[in-house]
Protein backbone atom coordinates (compact mmCIF):
# COMPACT_ATOMS: atom_id res chain seq x y z
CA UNK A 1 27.57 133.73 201.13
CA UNK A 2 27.95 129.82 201.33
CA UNK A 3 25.35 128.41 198.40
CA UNK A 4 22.90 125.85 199.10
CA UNK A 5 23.08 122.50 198.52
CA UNK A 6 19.58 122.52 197.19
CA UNK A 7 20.41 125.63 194.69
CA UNK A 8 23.04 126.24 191.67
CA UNK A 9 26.14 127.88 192.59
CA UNK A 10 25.11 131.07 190.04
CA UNK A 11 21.40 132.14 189.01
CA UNK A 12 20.41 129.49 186.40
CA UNK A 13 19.61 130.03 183.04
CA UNK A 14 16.06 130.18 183.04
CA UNK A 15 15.47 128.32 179.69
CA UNK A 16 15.89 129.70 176.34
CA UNK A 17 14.07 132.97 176.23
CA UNK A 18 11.49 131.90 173.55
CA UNK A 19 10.39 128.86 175.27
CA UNK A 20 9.18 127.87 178.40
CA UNK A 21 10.49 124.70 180.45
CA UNK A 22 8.23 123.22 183.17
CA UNK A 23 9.47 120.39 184.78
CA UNK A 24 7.35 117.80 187.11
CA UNK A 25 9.01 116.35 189.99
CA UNK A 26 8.24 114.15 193.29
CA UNK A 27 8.40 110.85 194.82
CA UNK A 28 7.60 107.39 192.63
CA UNK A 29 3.38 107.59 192.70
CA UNK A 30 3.10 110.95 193.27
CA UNK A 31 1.31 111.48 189.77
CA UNK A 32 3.62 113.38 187.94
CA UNK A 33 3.05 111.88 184.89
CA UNK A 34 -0.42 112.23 184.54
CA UNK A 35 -0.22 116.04 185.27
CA UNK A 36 2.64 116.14 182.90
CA UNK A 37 0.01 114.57 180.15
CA UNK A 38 -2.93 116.62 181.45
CA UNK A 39 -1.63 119.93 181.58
CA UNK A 40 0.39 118.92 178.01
CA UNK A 41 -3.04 118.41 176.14
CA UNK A 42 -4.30 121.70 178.47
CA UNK A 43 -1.89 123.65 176.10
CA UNK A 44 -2.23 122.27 173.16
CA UNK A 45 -5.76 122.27 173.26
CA UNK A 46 -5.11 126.71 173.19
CA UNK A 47 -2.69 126.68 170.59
CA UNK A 48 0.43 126.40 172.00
CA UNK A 49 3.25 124.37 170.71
CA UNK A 50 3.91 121.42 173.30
CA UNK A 51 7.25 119.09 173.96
CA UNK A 52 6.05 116.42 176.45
CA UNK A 53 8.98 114.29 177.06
CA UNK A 54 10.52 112.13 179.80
CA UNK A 55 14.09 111.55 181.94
CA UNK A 56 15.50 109.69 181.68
CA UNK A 57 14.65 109.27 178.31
CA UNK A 58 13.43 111.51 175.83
CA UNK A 59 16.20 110.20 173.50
CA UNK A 60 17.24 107.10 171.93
CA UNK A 61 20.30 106.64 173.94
CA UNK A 62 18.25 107.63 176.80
CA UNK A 63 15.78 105.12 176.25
CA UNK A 64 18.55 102.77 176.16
CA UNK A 65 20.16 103.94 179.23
CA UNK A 66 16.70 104.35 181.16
CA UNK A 67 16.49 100.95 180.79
CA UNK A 68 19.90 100.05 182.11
CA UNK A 69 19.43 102.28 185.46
CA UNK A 70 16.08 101.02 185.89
CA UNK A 71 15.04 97.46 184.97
CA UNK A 72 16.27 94.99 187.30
CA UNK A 73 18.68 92.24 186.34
CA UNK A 74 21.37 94.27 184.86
CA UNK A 75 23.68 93.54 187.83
CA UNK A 76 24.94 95.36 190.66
CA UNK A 77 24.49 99.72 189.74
CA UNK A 78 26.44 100.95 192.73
CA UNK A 79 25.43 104.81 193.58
CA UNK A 80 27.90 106.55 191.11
CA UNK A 81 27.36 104.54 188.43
CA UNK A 82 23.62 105.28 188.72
CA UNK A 83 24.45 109.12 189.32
CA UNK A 84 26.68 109.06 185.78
CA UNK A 85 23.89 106.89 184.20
CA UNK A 86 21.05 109.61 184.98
CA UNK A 87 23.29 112.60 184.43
CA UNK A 88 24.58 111.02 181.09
CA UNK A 89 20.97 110.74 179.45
CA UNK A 90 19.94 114.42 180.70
CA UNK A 91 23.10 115.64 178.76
CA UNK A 92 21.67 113.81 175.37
CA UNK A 93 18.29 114.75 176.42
CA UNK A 94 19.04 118.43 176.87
CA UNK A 95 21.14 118.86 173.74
CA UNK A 96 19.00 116.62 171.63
CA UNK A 97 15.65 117.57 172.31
CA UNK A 98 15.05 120.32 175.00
CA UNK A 99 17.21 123.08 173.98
CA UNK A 100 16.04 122.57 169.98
CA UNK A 101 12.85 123.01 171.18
CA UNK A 102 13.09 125.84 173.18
CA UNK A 103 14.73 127.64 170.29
CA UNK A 104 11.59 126.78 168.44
CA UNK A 105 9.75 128.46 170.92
CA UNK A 106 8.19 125.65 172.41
CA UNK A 107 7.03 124.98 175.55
CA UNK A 108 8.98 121.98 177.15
CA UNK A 109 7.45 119.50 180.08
CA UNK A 110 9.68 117.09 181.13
CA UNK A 111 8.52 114.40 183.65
CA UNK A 112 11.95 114.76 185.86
CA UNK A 113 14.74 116.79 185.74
CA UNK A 114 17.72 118.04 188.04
CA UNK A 115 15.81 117.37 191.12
CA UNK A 116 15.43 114.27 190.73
CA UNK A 117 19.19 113.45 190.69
CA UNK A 118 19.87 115.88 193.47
CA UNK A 119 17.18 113.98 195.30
CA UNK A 120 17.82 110.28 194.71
CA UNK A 121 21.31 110.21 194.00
CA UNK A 122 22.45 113.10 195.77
CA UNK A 123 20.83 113.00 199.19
CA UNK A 124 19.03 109.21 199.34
CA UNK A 125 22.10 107.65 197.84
CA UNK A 126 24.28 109.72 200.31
CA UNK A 127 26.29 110.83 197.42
CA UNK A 128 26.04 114.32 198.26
CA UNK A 129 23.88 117.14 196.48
CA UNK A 130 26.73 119.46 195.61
CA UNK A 131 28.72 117.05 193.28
CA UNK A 132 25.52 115.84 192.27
CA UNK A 133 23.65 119.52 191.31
CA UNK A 134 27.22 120.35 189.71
CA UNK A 135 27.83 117.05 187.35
CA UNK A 136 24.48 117.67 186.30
CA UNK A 137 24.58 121.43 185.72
CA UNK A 138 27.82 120.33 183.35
CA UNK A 139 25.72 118.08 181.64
CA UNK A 140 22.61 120.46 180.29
CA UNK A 141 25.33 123.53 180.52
CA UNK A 142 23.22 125.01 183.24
CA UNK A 143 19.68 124.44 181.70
CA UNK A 144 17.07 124.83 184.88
CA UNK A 145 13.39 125.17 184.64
CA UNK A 146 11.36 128.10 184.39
CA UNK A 147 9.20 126.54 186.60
CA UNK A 148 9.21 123.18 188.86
CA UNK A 149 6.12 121.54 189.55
CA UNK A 150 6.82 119.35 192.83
CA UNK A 151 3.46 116.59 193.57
CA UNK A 152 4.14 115.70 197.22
CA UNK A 153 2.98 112.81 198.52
CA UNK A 154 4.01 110.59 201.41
CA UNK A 155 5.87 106.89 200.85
CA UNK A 156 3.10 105.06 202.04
CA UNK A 157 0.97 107.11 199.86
CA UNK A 158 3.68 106.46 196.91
CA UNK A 159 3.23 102.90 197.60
CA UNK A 160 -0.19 101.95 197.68
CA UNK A 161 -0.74 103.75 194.23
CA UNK A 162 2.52 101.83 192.43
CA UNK A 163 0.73 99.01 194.13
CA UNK A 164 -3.09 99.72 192.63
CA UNK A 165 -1.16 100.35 189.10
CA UNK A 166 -0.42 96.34 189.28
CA UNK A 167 2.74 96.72 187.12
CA UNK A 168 6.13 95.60 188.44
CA UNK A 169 7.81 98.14 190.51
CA UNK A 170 11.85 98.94 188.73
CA UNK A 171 14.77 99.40 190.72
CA UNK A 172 14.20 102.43 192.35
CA UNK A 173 10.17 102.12 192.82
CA UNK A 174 11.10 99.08 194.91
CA UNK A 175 13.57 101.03 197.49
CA UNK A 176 12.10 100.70 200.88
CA UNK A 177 10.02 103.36 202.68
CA UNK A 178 12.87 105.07 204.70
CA UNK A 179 14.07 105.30 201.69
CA UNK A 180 11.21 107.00 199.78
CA UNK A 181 10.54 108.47 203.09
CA UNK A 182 14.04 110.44 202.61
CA UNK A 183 13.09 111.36 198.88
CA UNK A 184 9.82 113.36 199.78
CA UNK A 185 12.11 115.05 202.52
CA UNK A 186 14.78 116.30 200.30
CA UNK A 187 12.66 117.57 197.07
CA UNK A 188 10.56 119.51 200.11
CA UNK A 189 13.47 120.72 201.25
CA UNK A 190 14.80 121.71 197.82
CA UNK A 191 11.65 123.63 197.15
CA UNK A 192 11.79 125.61 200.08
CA UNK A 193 15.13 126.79 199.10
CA UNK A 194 14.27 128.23 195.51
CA UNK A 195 10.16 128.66 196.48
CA UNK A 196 10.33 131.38 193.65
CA UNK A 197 10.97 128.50 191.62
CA UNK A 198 8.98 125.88 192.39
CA UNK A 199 4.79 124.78 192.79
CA UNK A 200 4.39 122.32 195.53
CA UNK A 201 1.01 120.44 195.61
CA UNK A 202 -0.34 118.32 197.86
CA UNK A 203 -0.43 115.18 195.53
CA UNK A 204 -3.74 113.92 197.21
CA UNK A 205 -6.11 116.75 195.96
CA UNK A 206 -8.16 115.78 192.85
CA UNK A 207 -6.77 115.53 189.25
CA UNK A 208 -8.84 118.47 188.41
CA UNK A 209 -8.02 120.91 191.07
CA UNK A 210 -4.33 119.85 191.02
CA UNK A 211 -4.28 120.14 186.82
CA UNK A 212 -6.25 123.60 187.05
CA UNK A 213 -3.73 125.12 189.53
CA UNK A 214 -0.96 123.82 187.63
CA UNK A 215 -1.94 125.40 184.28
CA UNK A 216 -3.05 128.52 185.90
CA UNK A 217 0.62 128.65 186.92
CA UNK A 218 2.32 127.91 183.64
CA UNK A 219 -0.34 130.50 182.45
CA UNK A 220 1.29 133.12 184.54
CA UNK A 221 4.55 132.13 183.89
CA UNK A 222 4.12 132.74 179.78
CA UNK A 223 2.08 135.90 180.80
CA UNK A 224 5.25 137.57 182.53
CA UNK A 225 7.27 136.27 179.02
CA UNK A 226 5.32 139.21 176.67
């Protein structure tokens, strides 16, 4: 059988066995990072041991490159470029800080992962999500999620919140909505190919609801662990 574009070529190593790895993904506005933050202090708050991190990011290097891919005025970043840029900071970020952690037992949340290359790069930037999924799969040496929480909003939606946060929108933020409007198509579309994998939530519901579902399913997720 032909594999997906949306899905690894092989079952994925579901994180390290001792850790869980949730991973928050969706359009720019969607509110990923203040689930990520919420449901982060959720766990803590019960004992667990919490990694809240970023991508890119979550490094120093990937500081340093985040700010290269994103912030305007560095220039022309032509598709590929951007594609090696994102996958080259998840390869630090993985080795440097996700995978120790997960051998500590920890639980990981990461505010972007995969799916967000496969999205922008892959299937907005037109570079294809095959070569896209598979530089990146190189990169972590096949590190996916245990579980993918995807916060779907619309572009207009996406918009109007960058907008009421009054900070300056960076590179990709500032795409235009057919753009963004192609983004919340292909991470839908890459959830309904691995739905065992992945949350979607309607990113207009409340903070609370959407925070109490999420934890509820990260609960169940470190239930079926014991």
């Amino acid at each position: 059988m032909t594999s997906s574009p949306y899905s690894p070529t092989s079952e994925p190593d579901r994180g390290h066995p001792r850790g869980l790895f949730v991973a928050f993904e969706g359009g720019d506005g969607a509110g990923k990072s203040t689930q990520a933050r919420l449901l982060a202090g959720s766990l803590l708050a019960a004992g667990h041991e919490v990694l809240l991190t970023r991508e890119p990011g979550g490094t120093p290097i990937g500081e340093k490159l985040r700010s290269l891919v994103l912030e305007h005025g560095q220039g022309e970043v032509d598709a590929r470029t951007e594609a090696l840029i994102f996958a080259a900071a998840r390869a630090a970020h993985v080795a440097q800080t996700v995978k120790p952690a997960l051998d500590r037992g920890s639980i990981v949340i990461t505010d972007r992962y995969i799916g967000s290359s496969i999205v922008y790069q892959g299937i907005a930037r037109g570079l294809g999500a095959e070569p896209v999924r598979d530089l990146n799969v190189w990169a972590t040496e096949g590190l996916w999620p245990d579980l993918t929480v995807l916060l779907d909003v619309d572009e207009t939606e996406g918009r109007a919140r960058r907008a009421a946060d009054d900070a300056v929108e960076d590179r990709l933020e500032s795409e235009s909505d057919d753009f963004h409007r192609n983004v919340r198509t292909a991470f839908l579309d890459l959830a309904e190919e691995r739905p065992d994998a992945y949350l979607v939530l309607d990113g207009r519901r409340p903070l609370d609801e959407l925070a109490e579902r999420i934890l509820a399913a990260v609960t169940r997720s470190l239930q079926a662990r014991l």
